[in-house]
N, C-alpha and C. Protein backbone atom coordinates (compact mmCIF):
# COMPACT_ATOMS: atom_id res chain seq x y z
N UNK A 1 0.81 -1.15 0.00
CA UNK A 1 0.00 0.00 0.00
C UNK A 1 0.87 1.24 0.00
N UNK A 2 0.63 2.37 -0.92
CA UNK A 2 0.95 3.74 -0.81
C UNK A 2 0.75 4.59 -0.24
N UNK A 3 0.93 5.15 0.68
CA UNK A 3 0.66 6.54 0.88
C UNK A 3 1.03 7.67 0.96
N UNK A 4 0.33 8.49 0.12
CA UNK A 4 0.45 9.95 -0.04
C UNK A 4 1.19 10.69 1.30
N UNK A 5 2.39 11.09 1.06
CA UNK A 5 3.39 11.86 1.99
C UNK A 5 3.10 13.05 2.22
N UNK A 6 2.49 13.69 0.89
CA UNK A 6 2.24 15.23 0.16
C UNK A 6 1.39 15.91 1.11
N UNK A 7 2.06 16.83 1.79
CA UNK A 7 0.75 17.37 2.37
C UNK A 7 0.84 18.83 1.34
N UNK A 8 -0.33 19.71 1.78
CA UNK A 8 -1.01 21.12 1.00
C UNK A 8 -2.26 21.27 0.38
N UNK A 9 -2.25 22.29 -0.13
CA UNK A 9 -3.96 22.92 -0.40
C UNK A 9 -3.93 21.98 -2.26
N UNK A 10 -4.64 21.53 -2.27
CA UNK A 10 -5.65 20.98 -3.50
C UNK A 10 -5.69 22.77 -4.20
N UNK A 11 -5.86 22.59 -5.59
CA UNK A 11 -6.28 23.62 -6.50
C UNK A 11 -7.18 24.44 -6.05
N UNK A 12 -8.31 23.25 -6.11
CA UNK A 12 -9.77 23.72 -5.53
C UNK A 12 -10.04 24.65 -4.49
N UNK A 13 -9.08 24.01 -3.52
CA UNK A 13 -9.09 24.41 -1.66
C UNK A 13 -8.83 25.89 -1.82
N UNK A 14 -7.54 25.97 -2.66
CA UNK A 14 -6.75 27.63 -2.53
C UNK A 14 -7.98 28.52 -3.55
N UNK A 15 -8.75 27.98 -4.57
CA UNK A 15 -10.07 28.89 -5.18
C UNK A 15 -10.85 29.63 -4.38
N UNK A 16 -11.39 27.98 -3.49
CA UNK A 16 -12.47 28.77 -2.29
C UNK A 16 -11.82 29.42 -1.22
N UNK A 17 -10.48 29.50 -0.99
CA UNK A 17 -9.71 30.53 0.06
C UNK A 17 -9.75 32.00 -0.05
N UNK A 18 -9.85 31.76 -1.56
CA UNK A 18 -9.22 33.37 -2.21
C UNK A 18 -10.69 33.98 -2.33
N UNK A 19 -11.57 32.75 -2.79
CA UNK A 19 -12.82 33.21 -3.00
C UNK A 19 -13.61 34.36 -1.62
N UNK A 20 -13.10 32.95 -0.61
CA UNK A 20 -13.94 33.76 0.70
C UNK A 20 -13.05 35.02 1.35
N UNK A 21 -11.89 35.27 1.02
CA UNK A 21 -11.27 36.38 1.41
C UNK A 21 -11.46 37.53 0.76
N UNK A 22 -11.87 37.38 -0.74
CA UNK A 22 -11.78 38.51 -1.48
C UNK A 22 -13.42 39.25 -0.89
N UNK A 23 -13.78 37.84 -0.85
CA UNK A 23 -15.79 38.46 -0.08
C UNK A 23 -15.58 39.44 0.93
N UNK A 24 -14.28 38.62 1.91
CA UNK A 24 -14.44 39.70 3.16
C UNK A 24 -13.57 40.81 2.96
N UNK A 25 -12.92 40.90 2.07
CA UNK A 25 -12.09 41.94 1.81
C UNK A 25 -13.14 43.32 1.36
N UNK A 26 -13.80 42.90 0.31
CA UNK A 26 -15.19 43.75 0.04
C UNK A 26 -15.91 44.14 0.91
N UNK A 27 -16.44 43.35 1.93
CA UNK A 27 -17.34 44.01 2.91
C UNK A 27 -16.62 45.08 3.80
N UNK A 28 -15.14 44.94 4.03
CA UNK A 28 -14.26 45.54 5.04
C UNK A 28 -14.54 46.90 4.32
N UNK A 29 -14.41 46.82 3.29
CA UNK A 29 -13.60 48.02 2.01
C UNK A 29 -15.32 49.20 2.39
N UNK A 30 -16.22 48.09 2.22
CA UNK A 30 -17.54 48.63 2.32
C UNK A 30 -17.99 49.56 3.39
N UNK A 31 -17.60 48.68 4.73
CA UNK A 31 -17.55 48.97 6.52
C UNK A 31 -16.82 50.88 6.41
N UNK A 32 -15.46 50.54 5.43
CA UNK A 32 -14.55 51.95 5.71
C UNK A 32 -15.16 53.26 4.90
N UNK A 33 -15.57 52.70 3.80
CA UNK A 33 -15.98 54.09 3.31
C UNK A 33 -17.37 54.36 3.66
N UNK A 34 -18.73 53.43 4.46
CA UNK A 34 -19.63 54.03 4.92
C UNK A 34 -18.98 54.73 6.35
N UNK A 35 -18.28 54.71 6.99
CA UNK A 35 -17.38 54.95 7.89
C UNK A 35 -17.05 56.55 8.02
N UNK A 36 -16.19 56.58 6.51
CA UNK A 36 -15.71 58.02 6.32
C UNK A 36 -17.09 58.87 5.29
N UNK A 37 -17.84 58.46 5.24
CA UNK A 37 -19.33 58.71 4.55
C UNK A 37 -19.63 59.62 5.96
N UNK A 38 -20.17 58.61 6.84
CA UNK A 38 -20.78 59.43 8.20
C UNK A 38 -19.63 60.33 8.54
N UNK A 39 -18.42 60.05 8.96
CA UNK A 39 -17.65 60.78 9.52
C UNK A 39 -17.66 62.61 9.24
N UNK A 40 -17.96 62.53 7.79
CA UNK A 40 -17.88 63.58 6.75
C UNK A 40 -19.43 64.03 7.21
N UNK A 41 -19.91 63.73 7.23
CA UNK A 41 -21.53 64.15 7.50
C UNK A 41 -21.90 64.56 9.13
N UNK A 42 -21.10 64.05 9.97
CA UNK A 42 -21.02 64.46 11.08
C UNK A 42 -20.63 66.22 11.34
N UNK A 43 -19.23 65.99 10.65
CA UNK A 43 -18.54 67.06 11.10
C UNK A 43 -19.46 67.93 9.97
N UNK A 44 -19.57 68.34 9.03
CA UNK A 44 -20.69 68.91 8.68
C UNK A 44 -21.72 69.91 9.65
N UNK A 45 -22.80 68.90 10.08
CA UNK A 45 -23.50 68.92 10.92
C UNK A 45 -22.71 69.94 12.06
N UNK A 46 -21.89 69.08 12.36
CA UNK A 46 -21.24 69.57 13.74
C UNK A 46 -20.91 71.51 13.79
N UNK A 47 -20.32 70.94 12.30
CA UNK A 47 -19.69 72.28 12.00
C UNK A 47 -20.83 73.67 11.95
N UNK A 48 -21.88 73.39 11.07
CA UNK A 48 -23.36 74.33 11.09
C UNK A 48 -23.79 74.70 12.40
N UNK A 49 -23.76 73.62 13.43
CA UNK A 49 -24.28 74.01 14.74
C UNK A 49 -23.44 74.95 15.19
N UNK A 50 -21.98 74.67 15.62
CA UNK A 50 -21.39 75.47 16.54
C UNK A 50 -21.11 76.40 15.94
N UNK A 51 -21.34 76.52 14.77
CA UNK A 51 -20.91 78.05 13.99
C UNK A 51 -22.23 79.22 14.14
N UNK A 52 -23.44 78.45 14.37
CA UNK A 52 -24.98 79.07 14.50
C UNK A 52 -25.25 79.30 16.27
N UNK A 53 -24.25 78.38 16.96
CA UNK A 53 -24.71 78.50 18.21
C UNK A 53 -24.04 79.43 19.24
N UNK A 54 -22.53 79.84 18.67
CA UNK A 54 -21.46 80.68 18.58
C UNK A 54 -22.21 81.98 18.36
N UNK A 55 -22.56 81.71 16.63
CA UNK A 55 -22.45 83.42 16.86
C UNK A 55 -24.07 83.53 17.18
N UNK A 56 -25.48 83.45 17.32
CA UNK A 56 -26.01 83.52 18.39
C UNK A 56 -26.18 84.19 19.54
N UNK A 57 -25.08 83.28 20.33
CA UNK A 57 -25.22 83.22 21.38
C UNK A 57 -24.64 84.74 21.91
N UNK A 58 -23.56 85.25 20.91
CA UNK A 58 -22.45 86.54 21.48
C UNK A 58 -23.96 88.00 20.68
N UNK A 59 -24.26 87.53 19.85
CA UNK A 59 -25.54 88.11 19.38
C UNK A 59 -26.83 89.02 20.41
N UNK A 60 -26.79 87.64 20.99
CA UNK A 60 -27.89 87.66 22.14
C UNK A 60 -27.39 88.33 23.39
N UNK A 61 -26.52 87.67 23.61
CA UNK A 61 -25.56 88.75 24.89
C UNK A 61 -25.27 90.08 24.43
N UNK A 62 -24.93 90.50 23.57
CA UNK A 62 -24.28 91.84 23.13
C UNK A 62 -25.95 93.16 23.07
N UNK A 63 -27.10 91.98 22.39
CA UNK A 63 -28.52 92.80 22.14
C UNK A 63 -29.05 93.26 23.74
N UNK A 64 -28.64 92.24 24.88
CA UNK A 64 -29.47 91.87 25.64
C UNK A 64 -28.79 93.45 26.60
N UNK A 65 -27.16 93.56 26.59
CA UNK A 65 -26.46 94.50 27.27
C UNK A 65 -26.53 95.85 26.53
N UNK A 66 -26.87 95.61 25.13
CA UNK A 66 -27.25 96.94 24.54
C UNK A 66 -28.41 98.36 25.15
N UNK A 67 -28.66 99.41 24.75
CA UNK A 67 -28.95 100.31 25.68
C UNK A 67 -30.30 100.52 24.34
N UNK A 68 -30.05 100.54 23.04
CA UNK A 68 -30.78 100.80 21.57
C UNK A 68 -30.25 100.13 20.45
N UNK A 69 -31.57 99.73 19.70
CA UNK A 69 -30.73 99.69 18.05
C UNK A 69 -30.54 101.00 17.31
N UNK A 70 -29.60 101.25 16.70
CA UNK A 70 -29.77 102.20 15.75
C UNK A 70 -30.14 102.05 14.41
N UNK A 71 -31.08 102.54 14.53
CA UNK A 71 -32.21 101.87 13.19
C UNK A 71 -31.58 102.77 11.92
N UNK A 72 -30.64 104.10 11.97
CA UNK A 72 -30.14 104.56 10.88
C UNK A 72 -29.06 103.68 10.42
N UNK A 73 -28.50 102.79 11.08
CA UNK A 73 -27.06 102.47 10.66
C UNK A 73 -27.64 101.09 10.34
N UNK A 74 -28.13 100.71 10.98
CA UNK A 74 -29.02 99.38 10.54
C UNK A 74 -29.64 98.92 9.25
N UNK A 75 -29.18 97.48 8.79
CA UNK A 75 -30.30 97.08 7.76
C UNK A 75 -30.63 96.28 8.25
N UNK A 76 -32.36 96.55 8.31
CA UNK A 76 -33.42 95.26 8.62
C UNK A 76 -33.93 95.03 8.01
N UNK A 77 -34.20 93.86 7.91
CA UNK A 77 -35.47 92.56 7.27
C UNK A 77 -35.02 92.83 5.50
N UNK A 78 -33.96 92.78 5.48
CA UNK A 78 -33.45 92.52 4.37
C UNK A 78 -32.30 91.85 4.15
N UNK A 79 -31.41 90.78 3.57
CA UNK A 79 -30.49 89.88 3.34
C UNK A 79 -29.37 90.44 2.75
N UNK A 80 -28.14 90.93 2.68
CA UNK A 80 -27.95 90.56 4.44
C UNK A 80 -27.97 91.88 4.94
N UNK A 81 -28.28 91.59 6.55
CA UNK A 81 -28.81 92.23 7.62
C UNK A 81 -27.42 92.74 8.01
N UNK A 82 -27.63 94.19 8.68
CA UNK A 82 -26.47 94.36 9.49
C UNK A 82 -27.23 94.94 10.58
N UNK A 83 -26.73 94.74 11.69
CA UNK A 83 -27.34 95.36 13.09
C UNK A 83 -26.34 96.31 13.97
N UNK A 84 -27.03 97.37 14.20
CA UNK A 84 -25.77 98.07 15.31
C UNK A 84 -26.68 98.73 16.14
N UNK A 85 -25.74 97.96 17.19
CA UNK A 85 -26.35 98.94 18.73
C UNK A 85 -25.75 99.89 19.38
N UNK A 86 -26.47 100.58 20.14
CA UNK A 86 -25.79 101.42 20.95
C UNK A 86 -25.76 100.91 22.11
N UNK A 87 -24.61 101.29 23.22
CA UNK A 87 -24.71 100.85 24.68
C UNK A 87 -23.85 101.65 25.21
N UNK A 88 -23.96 101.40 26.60
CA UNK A 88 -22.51 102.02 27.94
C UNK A 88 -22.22 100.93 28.09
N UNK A 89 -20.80 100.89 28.60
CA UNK A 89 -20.59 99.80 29.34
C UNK A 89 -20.63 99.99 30.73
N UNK A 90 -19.95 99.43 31.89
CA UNK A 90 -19.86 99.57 33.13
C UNK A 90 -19.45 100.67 33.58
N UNK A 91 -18.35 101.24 32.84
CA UNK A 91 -17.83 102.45 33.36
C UNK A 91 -18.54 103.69 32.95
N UNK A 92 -19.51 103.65 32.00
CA UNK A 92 -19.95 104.68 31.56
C UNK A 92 -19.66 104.98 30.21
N UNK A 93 -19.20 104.48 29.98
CA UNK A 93 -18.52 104.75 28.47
C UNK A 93 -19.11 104.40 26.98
N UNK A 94 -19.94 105.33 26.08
CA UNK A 94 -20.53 104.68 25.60
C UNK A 94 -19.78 104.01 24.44
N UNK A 95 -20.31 103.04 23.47
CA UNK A 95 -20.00 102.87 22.21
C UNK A 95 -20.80 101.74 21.31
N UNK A 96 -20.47 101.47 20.09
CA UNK A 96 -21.49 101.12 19.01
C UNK A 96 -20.94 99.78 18.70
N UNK A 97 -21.74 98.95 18.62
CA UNK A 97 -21.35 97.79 17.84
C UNK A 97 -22.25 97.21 16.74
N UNK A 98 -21.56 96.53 16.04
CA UNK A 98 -22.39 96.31 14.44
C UNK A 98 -22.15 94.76 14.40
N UNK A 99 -22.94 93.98 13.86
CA UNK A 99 -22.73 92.66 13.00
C UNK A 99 -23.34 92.93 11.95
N UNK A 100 -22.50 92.40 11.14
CA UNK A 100 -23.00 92.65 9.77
C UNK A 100 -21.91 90.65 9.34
N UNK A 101 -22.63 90.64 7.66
CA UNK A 101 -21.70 89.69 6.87
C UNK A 101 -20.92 90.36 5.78
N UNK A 102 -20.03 89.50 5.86
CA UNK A 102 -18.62 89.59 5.37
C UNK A 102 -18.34 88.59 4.63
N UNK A 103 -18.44 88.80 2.98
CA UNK A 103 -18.05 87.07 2.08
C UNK A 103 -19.30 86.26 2.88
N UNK A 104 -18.97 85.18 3.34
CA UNK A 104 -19.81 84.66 3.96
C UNK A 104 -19.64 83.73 5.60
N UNK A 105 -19.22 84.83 5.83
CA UNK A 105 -18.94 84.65 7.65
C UNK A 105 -19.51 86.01 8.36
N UNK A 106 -20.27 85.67 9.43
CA UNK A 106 -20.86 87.01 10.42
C UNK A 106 -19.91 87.28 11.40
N UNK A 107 -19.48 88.55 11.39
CA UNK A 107 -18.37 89.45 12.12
C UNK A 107 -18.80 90.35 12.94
N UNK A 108 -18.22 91.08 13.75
CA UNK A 108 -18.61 91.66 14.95
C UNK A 108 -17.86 93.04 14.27
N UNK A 109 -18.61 94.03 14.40
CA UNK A 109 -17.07 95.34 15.04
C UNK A 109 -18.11 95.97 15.71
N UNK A 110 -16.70 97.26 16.52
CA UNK A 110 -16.69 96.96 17.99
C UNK A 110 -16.44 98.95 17.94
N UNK A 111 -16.63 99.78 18.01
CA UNK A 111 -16.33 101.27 17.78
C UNK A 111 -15.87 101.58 16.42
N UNK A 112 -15.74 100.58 15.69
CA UNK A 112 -15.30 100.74 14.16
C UNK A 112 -13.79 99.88 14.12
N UNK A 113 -13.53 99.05 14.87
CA UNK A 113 -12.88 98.02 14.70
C UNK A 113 -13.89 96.72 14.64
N UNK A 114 -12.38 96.00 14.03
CA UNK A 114 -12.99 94.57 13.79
C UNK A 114 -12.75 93.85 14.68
N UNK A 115 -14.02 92.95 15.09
CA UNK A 115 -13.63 92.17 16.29
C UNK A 115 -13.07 90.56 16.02
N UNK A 116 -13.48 90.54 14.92
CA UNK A 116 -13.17 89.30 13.90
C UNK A 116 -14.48 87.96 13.36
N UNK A 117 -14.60 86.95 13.50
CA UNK A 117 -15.73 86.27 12.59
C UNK A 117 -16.50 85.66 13.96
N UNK A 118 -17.47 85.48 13.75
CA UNK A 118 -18.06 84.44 14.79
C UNK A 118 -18.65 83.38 14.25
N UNK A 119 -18.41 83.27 13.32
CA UNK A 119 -18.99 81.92 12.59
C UNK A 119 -17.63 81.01 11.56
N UNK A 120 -17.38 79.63 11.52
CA UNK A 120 -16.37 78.95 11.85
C UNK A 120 -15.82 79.32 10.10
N UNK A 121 -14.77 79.17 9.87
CA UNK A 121 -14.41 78.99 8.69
C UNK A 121 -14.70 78.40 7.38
N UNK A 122 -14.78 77.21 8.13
CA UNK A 122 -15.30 75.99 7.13
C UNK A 122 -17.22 75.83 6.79
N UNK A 123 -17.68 77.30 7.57
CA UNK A 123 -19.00 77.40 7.08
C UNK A 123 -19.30 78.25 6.38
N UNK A 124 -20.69 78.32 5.78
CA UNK A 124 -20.86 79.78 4.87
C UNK A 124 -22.28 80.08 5.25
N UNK A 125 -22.72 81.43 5.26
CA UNK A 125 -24.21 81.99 5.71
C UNK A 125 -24.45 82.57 4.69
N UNK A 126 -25.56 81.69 4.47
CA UNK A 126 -26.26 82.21 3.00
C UNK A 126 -27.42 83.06 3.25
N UNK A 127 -27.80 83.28 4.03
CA UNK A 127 -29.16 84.75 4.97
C UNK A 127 -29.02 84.35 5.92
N UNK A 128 -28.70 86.42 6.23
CA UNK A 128 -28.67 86.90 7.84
C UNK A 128 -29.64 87.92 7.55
N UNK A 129 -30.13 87.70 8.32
CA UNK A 129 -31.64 88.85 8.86
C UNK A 129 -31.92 89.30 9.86
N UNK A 130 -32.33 90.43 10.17
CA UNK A 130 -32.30 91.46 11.47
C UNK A 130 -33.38 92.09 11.45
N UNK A 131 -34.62 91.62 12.53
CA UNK A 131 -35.75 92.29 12.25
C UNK A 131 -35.81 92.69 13.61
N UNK A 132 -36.27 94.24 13.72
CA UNK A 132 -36.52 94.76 14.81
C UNK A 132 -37.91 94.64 15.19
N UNK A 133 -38.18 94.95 16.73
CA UNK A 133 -39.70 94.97 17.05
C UNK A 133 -39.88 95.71 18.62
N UNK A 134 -40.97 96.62 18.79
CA UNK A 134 -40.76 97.06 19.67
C UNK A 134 -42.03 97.60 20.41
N UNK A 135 -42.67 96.88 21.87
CA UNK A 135 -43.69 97.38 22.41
C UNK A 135 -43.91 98.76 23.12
N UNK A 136 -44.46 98.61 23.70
CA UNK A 136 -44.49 100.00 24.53
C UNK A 136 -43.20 100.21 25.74
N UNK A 137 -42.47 99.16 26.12
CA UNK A 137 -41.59 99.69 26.93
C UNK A 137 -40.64 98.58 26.66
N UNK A 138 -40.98 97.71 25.01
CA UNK A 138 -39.70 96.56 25.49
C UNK A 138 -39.42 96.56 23.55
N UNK A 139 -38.01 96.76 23.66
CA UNK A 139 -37.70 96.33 22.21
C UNK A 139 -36.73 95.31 21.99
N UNK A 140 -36.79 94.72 21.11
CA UNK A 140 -35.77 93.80 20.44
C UNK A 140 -35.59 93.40 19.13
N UNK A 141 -34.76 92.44 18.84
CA UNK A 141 -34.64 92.18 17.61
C UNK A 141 -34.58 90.46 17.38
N UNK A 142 -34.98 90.05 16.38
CA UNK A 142 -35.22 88.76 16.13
C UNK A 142 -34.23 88.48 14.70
N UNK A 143 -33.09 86.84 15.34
CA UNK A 143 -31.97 86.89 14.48
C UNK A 143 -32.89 85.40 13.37
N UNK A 144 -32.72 85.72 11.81
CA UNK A 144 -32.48 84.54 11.40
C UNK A 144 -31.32 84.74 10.44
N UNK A 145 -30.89 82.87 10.40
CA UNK A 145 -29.70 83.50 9.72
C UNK A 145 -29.86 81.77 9.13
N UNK A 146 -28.92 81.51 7.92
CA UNK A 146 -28.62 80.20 7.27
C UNK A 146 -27.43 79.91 7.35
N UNK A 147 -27.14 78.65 7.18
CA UNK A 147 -25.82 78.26 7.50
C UNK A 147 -25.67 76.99 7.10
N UNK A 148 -24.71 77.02 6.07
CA UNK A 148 -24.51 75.02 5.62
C UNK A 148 -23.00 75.00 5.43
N UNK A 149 -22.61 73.76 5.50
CA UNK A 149 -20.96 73.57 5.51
C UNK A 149 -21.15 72.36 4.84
N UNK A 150 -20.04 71.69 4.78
CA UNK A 150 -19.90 70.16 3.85
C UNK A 150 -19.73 70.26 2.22
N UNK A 151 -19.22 69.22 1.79
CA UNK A 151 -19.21 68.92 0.63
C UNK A 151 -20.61 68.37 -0.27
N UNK A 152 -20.47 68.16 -1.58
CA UNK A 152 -21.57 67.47 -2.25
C UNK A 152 -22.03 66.16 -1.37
N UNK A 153 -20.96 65.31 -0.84
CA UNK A 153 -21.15 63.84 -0.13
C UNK A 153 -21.91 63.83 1.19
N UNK A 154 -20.87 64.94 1.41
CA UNK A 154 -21.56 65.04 2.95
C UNK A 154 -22.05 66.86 3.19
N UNK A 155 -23.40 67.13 3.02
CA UNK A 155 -23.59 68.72 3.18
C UNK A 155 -24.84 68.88 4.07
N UNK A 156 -24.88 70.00 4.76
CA UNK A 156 -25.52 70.26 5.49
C UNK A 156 -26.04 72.03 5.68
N UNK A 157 -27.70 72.03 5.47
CA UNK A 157 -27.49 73.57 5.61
C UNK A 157 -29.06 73.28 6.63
N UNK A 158 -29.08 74.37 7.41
CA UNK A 158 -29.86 74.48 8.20
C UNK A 158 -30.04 76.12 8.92
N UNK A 159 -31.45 76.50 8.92
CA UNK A 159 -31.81 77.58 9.91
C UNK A 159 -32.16 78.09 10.98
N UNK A 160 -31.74 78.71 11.50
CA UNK A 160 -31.81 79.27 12.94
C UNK A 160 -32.40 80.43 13.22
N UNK A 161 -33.40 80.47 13.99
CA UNK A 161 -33.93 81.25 14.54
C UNK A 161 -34.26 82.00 16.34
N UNK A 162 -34.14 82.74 16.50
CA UNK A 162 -34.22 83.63 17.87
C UNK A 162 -34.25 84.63 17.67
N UNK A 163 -34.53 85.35 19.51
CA UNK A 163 -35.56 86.44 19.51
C UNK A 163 -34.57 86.69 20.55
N UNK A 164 -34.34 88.37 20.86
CA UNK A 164 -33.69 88.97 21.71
C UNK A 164 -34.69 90.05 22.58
N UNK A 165 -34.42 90.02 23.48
CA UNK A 165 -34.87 91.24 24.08
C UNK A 165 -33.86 92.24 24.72
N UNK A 166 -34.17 93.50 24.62
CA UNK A 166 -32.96 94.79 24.88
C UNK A 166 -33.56 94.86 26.61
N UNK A 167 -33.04 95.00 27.61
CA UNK A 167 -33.15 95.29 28.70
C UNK A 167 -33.17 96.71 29.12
């Protein structure tokens, strides 16, 4: 009797090896780019918020410590909006501040300096709007503004809205 000494993979064996690796090789390949798909869509997202919630927020603080709008220096309820207030500060001292857009980032200045952007780089505001309103002893102004960041793959635009009141 003979027996076969030979050990190793049969033809066949190494087909279905390559076969089932190349399968999982595909699904891996699949796993990474839905992966960097979301990843890209995240920061997006991410990016619209904190760029809307940023400038906002210095918006709302700056309206809320303000003393008046100045409705001459002001454009309202038209795209794009620029807003400037008047105020004192603590010491008494008065002075003016403006937001207005710039290309497409919302900026602050500050007595006729620039205070610089409040909205992130990698975003763009496609309408800012500044509508004033004012009762018998209470005025304010109401911000909307747009904002999308991302690529064709991953993009994101979304609007924001709030209401200020002047103290």
């Amino acid at each position: 009797m003979a027996t076969n000494t030979k050990k190793g993979f049969s033809l066949i064996e190494m087909v279905v090896y390559i076969a089932i690796l190349v399968f999982m090789l595909g699904i891996i390949i699949q796993v990474v780019f839905s992966l960097t798909r979301a990843n890209r869509t995240i920061k997006a997202a991410r990016t619209v918020e904190l760029s809307a919630v940023t400038s906002l927020e210095r918006i709302g603080r700056e309206v809320r410590q303000a003393d008046s709008v100045d409705i001459a220096s002001s454009t309202l309820s038209s795209h794009p909006g620029v807003l400037s207030l008047d105020g004192t500060d603590s010491a008494g001292t008065a002075y003016a501040l403006e937001f207005y857009l710039s290309g497409s980032q919302i900026r602050m200045r500050k007595d006729g300096v620039d205070a610089g952007a409040l909205t992130q780089a990698s975003s763009t505001v496609t309408s800012l709007l500044f509508t004033r309103f004012s009762a018998t002893s209470t005025e304010g102004v109401r911000v909307e503004m747009s904002v999308e960041s991302g690529t064709t793959t991953a993009y994101r635009s979304e609007t924001f809205y709030s209401t200020f009141i002047i103290r």
